[in-house]
C-alpha atoms as a PDB file:
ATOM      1  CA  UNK A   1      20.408 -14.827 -36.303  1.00  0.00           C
ATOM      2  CA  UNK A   2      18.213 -17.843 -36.158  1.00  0.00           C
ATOM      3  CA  UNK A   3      14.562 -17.292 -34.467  1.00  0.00           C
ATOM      4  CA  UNK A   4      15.628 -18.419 -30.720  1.00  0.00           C
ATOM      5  CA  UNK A   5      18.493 -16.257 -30.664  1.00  0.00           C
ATOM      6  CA  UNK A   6      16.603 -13.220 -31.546  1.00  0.00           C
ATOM      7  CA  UNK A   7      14.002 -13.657 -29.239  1.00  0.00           C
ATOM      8  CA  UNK A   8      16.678 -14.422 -26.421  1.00  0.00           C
ATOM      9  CA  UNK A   9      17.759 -10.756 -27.254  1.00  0.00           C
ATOM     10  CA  UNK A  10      14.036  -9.250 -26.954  1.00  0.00           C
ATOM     11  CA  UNK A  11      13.849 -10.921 -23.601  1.00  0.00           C
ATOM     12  CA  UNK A  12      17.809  -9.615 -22.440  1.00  0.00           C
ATOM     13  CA  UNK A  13      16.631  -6.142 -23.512  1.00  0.00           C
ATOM     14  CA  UNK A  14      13.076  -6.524 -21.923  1.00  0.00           C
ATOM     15  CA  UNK A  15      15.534  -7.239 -18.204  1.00  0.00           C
ATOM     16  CA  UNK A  16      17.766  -4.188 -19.276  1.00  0.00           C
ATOM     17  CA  UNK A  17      15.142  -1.947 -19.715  1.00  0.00           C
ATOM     18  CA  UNK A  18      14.008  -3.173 -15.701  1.00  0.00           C
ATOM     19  CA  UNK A  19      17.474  -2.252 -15.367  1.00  0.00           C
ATOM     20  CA  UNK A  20      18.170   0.690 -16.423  1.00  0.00           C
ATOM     21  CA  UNK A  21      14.930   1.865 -14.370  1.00  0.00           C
ATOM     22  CA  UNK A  22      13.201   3.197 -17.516  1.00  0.00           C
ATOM     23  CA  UNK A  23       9.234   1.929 -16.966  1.00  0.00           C
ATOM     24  CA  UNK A  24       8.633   3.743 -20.609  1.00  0.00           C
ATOM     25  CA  UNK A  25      10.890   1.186 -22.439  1.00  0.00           C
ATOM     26  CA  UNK A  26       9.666  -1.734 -19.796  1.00  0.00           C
ATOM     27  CA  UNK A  27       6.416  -0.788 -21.688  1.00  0.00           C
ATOM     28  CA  UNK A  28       7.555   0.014 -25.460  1.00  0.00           C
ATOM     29  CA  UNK A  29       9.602  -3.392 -24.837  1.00  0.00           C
ATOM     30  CA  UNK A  30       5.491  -5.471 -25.304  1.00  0.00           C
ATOM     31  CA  UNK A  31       3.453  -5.208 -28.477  1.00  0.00           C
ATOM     32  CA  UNK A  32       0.654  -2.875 -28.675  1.00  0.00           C
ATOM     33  CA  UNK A  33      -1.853  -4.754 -26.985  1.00  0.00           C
ATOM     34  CA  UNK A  34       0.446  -6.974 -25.191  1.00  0.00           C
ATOM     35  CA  UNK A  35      -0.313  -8.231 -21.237  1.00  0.00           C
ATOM     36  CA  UNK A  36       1.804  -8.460 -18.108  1.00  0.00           C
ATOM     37  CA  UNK A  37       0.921 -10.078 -14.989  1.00  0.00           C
ATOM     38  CA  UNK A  38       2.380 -11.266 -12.056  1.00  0.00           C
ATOM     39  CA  UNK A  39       1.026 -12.428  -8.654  1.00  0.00           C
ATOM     40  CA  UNK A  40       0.752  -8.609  -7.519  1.00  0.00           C
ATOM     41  CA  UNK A  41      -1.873  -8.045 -10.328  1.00  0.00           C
ATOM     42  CA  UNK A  42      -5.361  -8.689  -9.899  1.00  0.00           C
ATOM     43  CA  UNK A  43      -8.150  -9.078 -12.343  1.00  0.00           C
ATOM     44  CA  UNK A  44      -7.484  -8.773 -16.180  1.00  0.00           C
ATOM     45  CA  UNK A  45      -3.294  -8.657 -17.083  1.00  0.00           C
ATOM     46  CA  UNK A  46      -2.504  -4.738 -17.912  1.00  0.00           C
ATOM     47  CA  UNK A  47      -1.705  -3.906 -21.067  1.00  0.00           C
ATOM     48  CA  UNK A  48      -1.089  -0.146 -22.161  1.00  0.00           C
ATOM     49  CA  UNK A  49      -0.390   2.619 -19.815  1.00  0.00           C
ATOM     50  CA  UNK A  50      -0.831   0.492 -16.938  1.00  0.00           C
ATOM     51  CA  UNK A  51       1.708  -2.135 -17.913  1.00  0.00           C
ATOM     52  CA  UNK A  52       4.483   0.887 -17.545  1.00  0.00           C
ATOM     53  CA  UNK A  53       2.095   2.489 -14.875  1.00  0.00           C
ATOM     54  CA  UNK A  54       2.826  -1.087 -12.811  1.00  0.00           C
ATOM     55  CA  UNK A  55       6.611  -0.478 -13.471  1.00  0.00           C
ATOM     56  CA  UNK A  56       6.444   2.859 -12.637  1.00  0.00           C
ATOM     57  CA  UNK A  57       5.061   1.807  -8.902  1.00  0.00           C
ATOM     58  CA  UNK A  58       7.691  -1.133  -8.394  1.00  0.00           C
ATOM     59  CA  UNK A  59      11.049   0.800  -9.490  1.00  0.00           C
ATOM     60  CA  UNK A  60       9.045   4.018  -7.491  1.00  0.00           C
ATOM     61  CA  UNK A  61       9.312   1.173  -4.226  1.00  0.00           C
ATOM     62  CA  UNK A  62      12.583  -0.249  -5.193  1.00  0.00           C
ATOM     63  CA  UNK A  63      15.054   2.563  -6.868  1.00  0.00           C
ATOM     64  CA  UNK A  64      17.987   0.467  -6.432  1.00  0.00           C
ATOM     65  CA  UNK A  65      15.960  -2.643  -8.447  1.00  0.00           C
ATOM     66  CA  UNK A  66      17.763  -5.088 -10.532  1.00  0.00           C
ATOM     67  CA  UNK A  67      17.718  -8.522 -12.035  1.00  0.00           C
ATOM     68  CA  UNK A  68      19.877 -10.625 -12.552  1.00  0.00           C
ATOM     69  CA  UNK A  69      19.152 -13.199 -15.433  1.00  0.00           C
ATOM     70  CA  UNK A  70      19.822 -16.722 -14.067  1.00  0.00           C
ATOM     71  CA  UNK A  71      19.085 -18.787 -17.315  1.00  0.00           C
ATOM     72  CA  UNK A  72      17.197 -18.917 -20.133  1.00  0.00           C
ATOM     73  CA  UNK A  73      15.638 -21.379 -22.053  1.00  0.00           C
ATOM     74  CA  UNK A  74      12.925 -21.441 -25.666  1.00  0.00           C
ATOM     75  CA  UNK A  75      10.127 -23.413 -25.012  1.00  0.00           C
ATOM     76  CA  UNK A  76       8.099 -23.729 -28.023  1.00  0.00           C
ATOM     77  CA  UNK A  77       7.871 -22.240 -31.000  1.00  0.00           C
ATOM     78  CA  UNK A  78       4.350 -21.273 -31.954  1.00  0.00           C
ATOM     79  CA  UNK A  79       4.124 -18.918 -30.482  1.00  0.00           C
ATOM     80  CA  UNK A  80       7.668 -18.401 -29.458  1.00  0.00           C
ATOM     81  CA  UNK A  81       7.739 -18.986 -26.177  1.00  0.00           C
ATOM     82  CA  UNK A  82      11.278 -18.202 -23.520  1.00  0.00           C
ATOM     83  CA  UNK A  83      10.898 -19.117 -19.894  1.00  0.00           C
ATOM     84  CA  UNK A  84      13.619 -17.176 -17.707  1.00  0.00           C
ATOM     85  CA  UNK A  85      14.416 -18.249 -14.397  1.00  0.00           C
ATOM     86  CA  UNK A  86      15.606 -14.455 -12.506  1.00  0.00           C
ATOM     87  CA  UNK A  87      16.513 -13.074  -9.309  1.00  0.00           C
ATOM     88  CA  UNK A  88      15.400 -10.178  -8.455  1.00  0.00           C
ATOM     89  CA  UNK A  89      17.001  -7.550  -5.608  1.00  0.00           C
ATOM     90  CA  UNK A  90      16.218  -3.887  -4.401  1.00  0.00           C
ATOM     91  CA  UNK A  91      15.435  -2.307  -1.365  1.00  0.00           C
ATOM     92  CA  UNK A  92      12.195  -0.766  -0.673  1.00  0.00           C
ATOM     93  CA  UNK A  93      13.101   3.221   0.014  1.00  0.00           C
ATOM     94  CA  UNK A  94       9.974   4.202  -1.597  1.00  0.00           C
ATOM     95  CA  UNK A  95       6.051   4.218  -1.433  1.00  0.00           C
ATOM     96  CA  UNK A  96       4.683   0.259  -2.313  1.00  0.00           C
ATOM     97  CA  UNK A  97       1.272  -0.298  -3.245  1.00  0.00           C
ATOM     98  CA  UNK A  98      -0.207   2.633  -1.288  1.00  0.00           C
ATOM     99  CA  UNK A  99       2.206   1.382   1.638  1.00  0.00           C
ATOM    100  CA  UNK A 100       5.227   3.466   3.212  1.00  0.00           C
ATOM    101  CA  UNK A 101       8.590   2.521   2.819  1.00  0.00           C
ATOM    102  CA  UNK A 102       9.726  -0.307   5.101  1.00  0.00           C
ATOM    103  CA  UNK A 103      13.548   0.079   3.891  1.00  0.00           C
ATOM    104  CA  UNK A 104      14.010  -3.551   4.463  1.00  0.00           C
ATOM    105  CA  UNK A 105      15.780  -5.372   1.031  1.00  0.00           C
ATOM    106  CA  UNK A 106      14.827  -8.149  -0.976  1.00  0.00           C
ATOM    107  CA  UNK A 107      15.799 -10.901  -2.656  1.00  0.00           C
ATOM    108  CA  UNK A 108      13.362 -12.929  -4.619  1.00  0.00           C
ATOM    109  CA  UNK A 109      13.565 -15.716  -7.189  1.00  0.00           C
ATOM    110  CA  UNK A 110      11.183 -15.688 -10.048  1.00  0.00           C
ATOM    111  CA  UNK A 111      10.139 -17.115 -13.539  1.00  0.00           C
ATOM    112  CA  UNK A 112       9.189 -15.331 -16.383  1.00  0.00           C
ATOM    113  CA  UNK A 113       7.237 -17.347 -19.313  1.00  0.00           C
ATOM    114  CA  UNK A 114       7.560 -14.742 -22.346  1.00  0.00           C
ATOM    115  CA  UNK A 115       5.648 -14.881 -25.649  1.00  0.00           C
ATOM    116  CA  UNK A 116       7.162 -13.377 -28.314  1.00  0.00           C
ATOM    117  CA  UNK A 117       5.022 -12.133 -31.938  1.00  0.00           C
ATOM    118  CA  UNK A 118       6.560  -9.676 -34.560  1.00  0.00           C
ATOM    119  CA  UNK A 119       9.572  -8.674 -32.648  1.00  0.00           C
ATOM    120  CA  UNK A 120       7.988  -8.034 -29.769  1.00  0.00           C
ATOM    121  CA  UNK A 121       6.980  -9.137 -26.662  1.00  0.00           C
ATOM    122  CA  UNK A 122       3.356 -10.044 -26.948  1.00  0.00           C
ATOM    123  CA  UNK A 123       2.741 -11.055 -23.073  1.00  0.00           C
ATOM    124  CA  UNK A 124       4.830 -11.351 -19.596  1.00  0.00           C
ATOM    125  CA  UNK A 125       3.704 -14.406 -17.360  1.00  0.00           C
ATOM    126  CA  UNK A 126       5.707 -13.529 -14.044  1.00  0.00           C
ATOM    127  CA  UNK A 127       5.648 -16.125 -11.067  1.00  0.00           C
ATOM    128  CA  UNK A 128       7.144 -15.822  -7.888  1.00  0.00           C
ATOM    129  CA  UNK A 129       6.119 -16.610  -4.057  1.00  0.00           C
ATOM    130  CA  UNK A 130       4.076 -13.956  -3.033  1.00  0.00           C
ATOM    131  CA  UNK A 131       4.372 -14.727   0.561  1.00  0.00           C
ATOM    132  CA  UNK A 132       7.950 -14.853   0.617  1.00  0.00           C
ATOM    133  CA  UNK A 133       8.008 -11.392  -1.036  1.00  0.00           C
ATOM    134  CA  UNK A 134       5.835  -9.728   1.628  1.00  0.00           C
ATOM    135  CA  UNK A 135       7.788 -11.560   4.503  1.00  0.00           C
ATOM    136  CA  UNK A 136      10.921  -9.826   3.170  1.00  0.00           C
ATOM    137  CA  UNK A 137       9.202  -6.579   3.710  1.00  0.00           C
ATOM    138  CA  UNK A 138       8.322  -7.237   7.274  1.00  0.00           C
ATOM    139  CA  UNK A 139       4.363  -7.837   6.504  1.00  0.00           C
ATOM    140  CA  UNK A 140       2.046  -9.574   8.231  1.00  0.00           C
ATOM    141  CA  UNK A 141       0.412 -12.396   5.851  1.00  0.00           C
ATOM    142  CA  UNK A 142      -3.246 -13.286   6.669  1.00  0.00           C
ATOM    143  CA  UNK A 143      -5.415 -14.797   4.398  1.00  0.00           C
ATOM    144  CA  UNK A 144      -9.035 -14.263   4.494  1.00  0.00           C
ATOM    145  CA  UNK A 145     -12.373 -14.429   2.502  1.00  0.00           C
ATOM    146  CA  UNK A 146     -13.223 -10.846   1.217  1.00  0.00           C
ATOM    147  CA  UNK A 147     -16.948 -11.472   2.427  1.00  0.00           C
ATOM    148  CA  UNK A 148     -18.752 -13.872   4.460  1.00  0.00           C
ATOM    149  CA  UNK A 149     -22.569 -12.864   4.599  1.00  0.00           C
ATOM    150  CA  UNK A 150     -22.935  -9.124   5.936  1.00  0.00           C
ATOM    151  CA  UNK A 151     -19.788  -9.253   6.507  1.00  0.00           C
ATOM    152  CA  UNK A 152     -16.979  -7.643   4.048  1.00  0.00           C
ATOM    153  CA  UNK A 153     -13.209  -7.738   5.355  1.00  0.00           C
ATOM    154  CA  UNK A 154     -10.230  -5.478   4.381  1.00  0.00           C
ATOM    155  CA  UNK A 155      -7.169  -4.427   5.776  1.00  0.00           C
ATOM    156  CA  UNK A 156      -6.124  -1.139   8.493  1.00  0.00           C
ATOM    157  CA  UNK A 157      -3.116   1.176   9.152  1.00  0.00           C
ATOM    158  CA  UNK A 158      -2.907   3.620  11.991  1.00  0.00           C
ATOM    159  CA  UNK A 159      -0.773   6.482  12.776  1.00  0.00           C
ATOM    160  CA  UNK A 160      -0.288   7.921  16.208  1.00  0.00           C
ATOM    161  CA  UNK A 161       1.520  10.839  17.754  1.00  0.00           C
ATOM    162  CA  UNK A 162       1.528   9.025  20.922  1.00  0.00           C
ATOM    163  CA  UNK A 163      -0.736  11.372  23.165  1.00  0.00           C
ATOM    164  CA  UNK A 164      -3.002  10.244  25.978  1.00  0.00           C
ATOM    165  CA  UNK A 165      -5.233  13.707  25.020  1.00  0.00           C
ATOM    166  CA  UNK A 166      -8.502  13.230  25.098  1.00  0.00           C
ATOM    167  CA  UNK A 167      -9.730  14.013  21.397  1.00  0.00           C
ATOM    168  CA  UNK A 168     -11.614  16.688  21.136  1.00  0.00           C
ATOM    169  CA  UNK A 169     -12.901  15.942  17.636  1.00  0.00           C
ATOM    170  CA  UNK A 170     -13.200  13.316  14.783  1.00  0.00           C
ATOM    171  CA  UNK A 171     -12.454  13.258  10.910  1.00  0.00           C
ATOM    172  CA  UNK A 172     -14.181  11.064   9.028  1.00  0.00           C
ATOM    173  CA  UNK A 173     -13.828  10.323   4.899  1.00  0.00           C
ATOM    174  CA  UNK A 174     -14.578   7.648   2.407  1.00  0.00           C
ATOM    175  CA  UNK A 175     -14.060   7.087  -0.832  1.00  0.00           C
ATOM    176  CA  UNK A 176     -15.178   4.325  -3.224  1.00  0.00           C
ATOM    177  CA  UNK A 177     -12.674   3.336  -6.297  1.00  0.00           C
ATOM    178  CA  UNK A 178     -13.382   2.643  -9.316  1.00  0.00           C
ATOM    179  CA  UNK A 179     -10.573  -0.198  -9.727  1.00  0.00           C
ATOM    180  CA  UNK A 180      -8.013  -1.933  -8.032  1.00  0.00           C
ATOM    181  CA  UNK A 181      -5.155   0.131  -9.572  1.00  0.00           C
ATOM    182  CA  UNK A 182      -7.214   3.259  -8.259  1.00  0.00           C
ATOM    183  CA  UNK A 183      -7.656   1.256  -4.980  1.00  0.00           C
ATOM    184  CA  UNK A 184      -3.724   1.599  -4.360  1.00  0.00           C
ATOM    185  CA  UNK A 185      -3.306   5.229  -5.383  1.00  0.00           C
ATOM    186  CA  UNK A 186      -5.633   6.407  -3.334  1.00  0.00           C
ATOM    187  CA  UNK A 187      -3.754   4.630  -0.168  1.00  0.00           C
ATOM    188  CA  UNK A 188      -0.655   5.740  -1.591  1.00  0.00           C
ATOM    189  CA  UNK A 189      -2.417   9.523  -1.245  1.00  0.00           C
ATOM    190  CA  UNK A 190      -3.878   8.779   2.009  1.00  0.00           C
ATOM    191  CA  UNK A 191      -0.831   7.653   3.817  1.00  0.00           C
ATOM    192  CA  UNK A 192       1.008  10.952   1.816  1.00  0.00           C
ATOM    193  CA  UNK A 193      -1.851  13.381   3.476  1.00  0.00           C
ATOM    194  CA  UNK A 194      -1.330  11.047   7.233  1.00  0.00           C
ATOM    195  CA  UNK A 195       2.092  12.015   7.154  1.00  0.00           C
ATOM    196  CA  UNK A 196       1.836  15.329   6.623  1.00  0.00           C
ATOM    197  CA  UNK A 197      -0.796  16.039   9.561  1.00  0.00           C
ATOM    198  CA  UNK A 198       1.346  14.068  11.892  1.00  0.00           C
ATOM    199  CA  UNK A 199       3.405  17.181  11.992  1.00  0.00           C
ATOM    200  CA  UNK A 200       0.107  19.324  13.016  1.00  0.00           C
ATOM    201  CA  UNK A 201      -0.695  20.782  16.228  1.00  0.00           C
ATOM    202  CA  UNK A 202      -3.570  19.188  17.969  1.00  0.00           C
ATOM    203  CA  UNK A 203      -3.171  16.019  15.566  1.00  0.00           C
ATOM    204  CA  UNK A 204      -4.282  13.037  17.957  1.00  0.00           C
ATOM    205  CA  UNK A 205      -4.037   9.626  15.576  1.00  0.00           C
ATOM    206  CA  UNK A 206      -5.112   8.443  12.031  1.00  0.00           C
ATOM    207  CA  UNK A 207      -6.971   5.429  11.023  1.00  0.00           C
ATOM    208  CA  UNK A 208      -6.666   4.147   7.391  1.00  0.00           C
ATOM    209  CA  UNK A 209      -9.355   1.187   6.843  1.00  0.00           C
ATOM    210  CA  UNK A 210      -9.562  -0.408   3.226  1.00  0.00           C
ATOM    211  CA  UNK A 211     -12.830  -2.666   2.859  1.00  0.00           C
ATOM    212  CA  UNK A 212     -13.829  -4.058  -0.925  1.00  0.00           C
ATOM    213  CA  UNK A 213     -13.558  -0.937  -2.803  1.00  0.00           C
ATOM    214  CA  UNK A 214     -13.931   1.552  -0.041  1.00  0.00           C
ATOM    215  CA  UNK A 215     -11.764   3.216   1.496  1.00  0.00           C
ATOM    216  CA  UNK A 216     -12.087   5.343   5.341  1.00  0.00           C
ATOM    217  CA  UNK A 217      -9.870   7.379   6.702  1.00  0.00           C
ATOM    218  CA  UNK A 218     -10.753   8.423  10.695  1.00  0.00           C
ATOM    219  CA  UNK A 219      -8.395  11.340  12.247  1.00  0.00           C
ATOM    220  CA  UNK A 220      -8.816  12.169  16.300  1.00  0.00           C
ATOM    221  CA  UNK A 221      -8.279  15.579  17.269  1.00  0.00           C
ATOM    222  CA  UNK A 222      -7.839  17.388  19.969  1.00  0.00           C
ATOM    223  CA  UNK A 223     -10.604  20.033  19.024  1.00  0.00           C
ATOM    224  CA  UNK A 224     -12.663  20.548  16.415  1.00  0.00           C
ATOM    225  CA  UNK A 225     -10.717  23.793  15.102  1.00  0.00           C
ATOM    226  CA  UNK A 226      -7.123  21.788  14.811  1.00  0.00           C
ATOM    227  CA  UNK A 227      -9.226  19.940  11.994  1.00  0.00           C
ATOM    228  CA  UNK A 228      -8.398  23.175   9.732  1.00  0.00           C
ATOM    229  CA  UNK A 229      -4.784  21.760   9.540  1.00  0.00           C
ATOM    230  CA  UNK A 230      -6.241  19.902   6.901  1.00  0.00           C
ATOM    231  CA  UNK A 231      -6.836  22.293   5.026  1.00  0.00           C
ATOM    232  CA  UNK A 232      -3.207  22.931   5.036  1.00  0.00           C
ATOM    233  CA  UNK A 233      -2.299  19.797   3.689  1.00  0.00           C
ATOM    234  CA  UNK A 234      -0.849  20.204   0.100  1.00  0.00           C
ATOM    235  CA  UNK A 235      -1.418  16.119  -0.259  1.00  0.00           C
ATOM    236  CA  UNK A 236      -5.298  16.870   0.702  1.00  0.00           C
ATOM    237  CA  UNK A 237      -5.660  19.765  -1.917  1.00  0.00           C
ATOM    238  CA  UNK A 238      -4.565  17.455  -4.468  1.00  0.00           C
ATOM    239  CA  UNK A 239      -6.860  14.713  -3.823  1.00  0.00           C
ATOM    240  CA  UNK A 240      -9.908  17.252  -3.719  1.00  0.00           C
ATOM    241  CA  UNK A 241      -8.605  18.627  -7.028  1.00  0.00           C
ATOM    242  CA  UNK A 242      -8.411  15.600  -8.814  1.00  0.00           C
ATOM    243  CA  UNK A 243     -11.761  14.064  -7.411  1.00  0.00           C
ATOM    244  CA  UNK A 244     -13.896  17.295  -8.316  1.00  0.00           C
ATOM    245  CA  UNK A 245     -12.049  16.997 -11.795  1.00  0.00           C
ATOM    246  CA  UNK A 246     -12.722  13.199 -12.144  1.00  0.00           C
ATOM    247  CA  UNK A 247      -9.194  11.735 -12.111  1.00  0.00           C
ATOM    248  CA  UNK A 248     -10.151  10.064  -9.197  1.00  0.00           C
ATOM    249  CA  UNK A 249     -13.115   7.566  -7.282  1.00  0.00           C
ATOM    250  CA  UNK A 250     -16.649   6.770  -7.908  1.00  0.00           C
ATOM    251  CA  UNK A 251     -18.315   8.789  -4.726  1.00  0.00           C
ATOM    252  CA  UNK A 252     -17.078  10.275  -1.174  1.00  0.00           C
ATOM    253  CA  UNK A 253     -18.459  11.889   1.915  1.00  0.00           C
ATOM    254  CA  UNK A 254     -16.508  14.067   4.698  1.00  0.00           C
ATOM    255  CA  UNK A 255     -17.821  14.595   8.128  1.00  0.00           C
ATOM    256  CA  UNK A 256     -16.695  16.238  10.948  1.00  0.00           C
ATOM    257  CA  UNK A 257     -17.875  14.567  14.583  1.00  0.00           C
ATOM    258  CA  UNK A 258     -17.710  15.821  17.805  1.00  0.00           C
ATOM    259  CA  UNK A 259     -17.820  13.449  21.502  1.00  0.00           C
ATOM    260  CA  UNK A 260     -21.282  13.316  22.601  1.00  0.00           C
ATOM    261  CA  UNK A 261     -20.419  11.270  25.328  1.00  0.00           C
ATOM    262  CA  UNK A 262     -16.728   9.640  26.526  1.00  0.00           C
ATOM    263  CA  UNK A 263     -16.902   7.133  29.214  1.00  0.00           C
ATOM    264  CA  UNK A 264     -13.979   6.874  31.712  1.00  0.00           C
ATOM    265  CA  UNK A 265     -10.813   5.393  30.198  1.00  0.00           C
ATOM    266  CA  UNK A 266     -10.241   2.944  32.615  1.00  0.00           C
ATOM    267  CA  UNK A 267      -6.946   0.441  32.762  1.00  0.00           C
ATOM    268  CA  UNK A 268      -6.783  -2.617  34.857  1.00  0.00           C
ATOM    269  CA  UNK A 269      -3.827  -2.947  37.633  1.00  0.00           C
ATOM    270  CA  UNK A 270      -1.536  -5.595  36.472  1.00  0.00           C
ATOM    271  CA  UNK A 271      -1.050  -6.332  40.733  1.00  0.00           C
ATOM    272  CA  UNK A 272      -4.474  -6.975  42.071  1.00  0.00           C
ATOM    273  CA  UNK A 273      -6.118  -7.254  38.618  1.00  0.00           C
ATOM    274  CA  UNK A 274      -8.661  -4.377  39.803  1.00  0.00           C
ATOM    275  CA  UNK A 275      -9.575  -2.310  36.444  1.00  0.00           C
ATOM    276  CA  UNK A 276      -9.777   1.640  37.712  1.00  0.00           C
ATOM    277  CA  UNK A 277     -10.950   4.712  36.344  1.00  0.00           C
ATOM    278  CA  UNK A 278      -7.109   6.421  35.545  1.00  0.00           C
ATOM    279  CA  UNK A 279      -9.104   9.935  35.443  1.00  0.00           C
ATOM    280  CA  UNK A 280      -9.647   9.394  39.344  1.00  0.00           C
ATOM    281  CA  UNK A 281      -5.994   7.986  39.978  1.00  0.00           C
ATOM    282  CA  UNK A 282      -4.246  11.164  39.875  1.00  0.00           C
ATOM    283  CA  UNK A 283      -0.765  10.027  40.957  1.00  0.00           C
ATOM    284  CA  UNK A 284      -0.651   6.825  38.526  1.00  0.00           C
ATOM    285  CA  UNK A 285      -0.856   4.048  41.458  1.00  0.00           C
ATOM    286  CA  UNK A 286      -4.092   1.338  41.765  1.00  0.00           C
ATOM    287  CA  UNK A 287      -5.970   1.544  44.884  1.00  0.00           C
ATOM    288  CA  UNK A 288      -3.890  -1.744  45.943  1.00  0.00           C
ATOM    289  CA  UNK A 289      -0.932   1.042  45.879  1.00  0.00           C
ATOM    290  CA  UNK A 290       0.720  -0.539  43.065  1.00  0.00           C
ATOM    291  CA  UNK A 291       1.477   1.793  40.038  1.00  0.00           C
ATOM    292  CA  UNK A 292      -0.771   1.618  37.093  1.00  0.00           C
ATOM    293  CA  UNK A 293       1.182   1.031  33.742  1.00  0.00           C
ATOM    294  CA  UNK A 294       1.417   4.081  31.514  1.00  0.00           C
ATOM    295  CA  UNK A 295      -1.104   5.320  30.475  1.00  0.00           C
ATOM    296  CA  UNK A 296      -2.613   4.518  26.792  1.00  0.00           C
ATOM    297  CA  UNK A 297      -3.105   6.731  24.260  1.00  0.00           C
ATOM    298  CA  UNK A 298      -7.259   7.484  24.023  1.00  0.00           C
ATOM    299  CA  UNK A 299      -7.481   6.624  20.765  1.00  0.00           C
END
């Protein structure tokens, strides 16, 4: 087997490890020390137990992943060097990148420039449109500085159950990570816990804010003792557990906050353009007599 045709087979098995959906032999495929990146991956390449960690996280988005090898070609010899053009489908049925499910497939065209050292893959240059990707999933793409000044910018999900209760009661947590990696798992576990006190009684809406490295969670309630559903939460008991053990971030505070003062909510007639206090109009109409839209959820 001359030395192209033995590294073509490193990089076939490398794909049929993706696969088979095995992220331990996507990672035992790379020498020890060998890198992987991709535009997904910021900072250094991972190496290690992150390289099969990062697998772990894509075939945990996309079970059904596959590629499909579209050619292959040696580009140098020292080091050995195979570029493979791929295309890559799935749909994503699972947690992304501390992101729920959006169940919408994907297909995606790629390139993978593979070094090769010893029998082994020594690193993984992947490149692929990153915009197209997150279009596919039904993202919004904005691009923005991540500070300007005093000002640092990051990125929000909320969660509602869709009542106009006034809340009674807020929730308020950060945490600051330690990494980027850690960054995304402890979305992935804050969207897990959201979802699980969407089911509570008294559970008003949930605010997930990531900005640099910390991350706030803000949950409305509709009194201050329907915060104990938390306490419920199997999700939450994990994430204390492994913080007080030191699995996970570099510092956190929890408050609990209760309304001082709440103004009037007050929604402006789409008829005569008045904006009235909907607390005073009892039976939904404007003082013009034309009905008010529904009325919006206080927070």
């Amino acid at each position: 087997m001359t030395m192209s045709q033995s590294c073509f087979t490193l990089v076939e098995n490398y794909f049929n490890a993706w696969n088979a959906r095995d992220p331990d032999a996507v990672g035992a495929a790379f020498a020890e020390g060998g890198t992987y990146t991709d535009p997904t991956v910021t900072g250094r390449p991972l190496t290690g137990p992150a390289l099969a960690g990062h697998a772990r996280a894509l075939l945990g988005g996309f079970p059904d992943l596959s590629f499909e090898m579209l050619d292959t070609q040696s580009a140098g010899d020292d080091p050995a060097t195979v570029v493979t053009r791929w295309l890559m489908r799935g749909t994503n049925s699972g947690p992304l990148r501390g992101r729920p499910p959006t169940g919408k497939p994907v297909v995606l065209r790629g390139v993978d420039v593979i070094t090769i050292s010893g029998g082994k893959i020594w690193s993984v240059e992947g490149y692929f449109d990153r915009q197209t990707l997150a279009e596919q999933l039904g993202f919004q793409v904005m691009e923005q500085p991540d500070a300007i000044g005093p000002f640092r910018f990051g990125l929000a999900v909320r969660a509602s159950s869709g009542s106009t209760k006034v809340p009674g009661a807020m929730s308020l947590t950060w945490i600051d990570s330690r990494s980027d990696a850690e960054s995304e798992q402890i979305k992935l576990m804050a969207a897990t816990i959201a979802g699980e006190l969407t089911t509570e009684p008294g559970f008003l809406s949930w605010l997930g804010l990531a900005v640099a490295g910390r991350l706030y969670t803000i949950t409305a309630w509709e009194s201050e003792d329907a915060i104990r559903a938390v306490m419920r939460s199997s999700a939450h008991k994990d994430a204390v557990m492994r913080f007080f053990a030191g699995e996970l971030g570099a510092a956190a505070s929890t408050g609990v906050w209760t309304p001082h003062r709440l103004n009037a909510l007050r929604q402006r007639c789409p008829a005569c353009d008045a904006m009235m206090d909907r607390a005073s109009r009892a039976d939904g109409t404007c003082a013009c007599g034309q009905p008010l839209p529904e009325a919006p959820e206080r927070w």
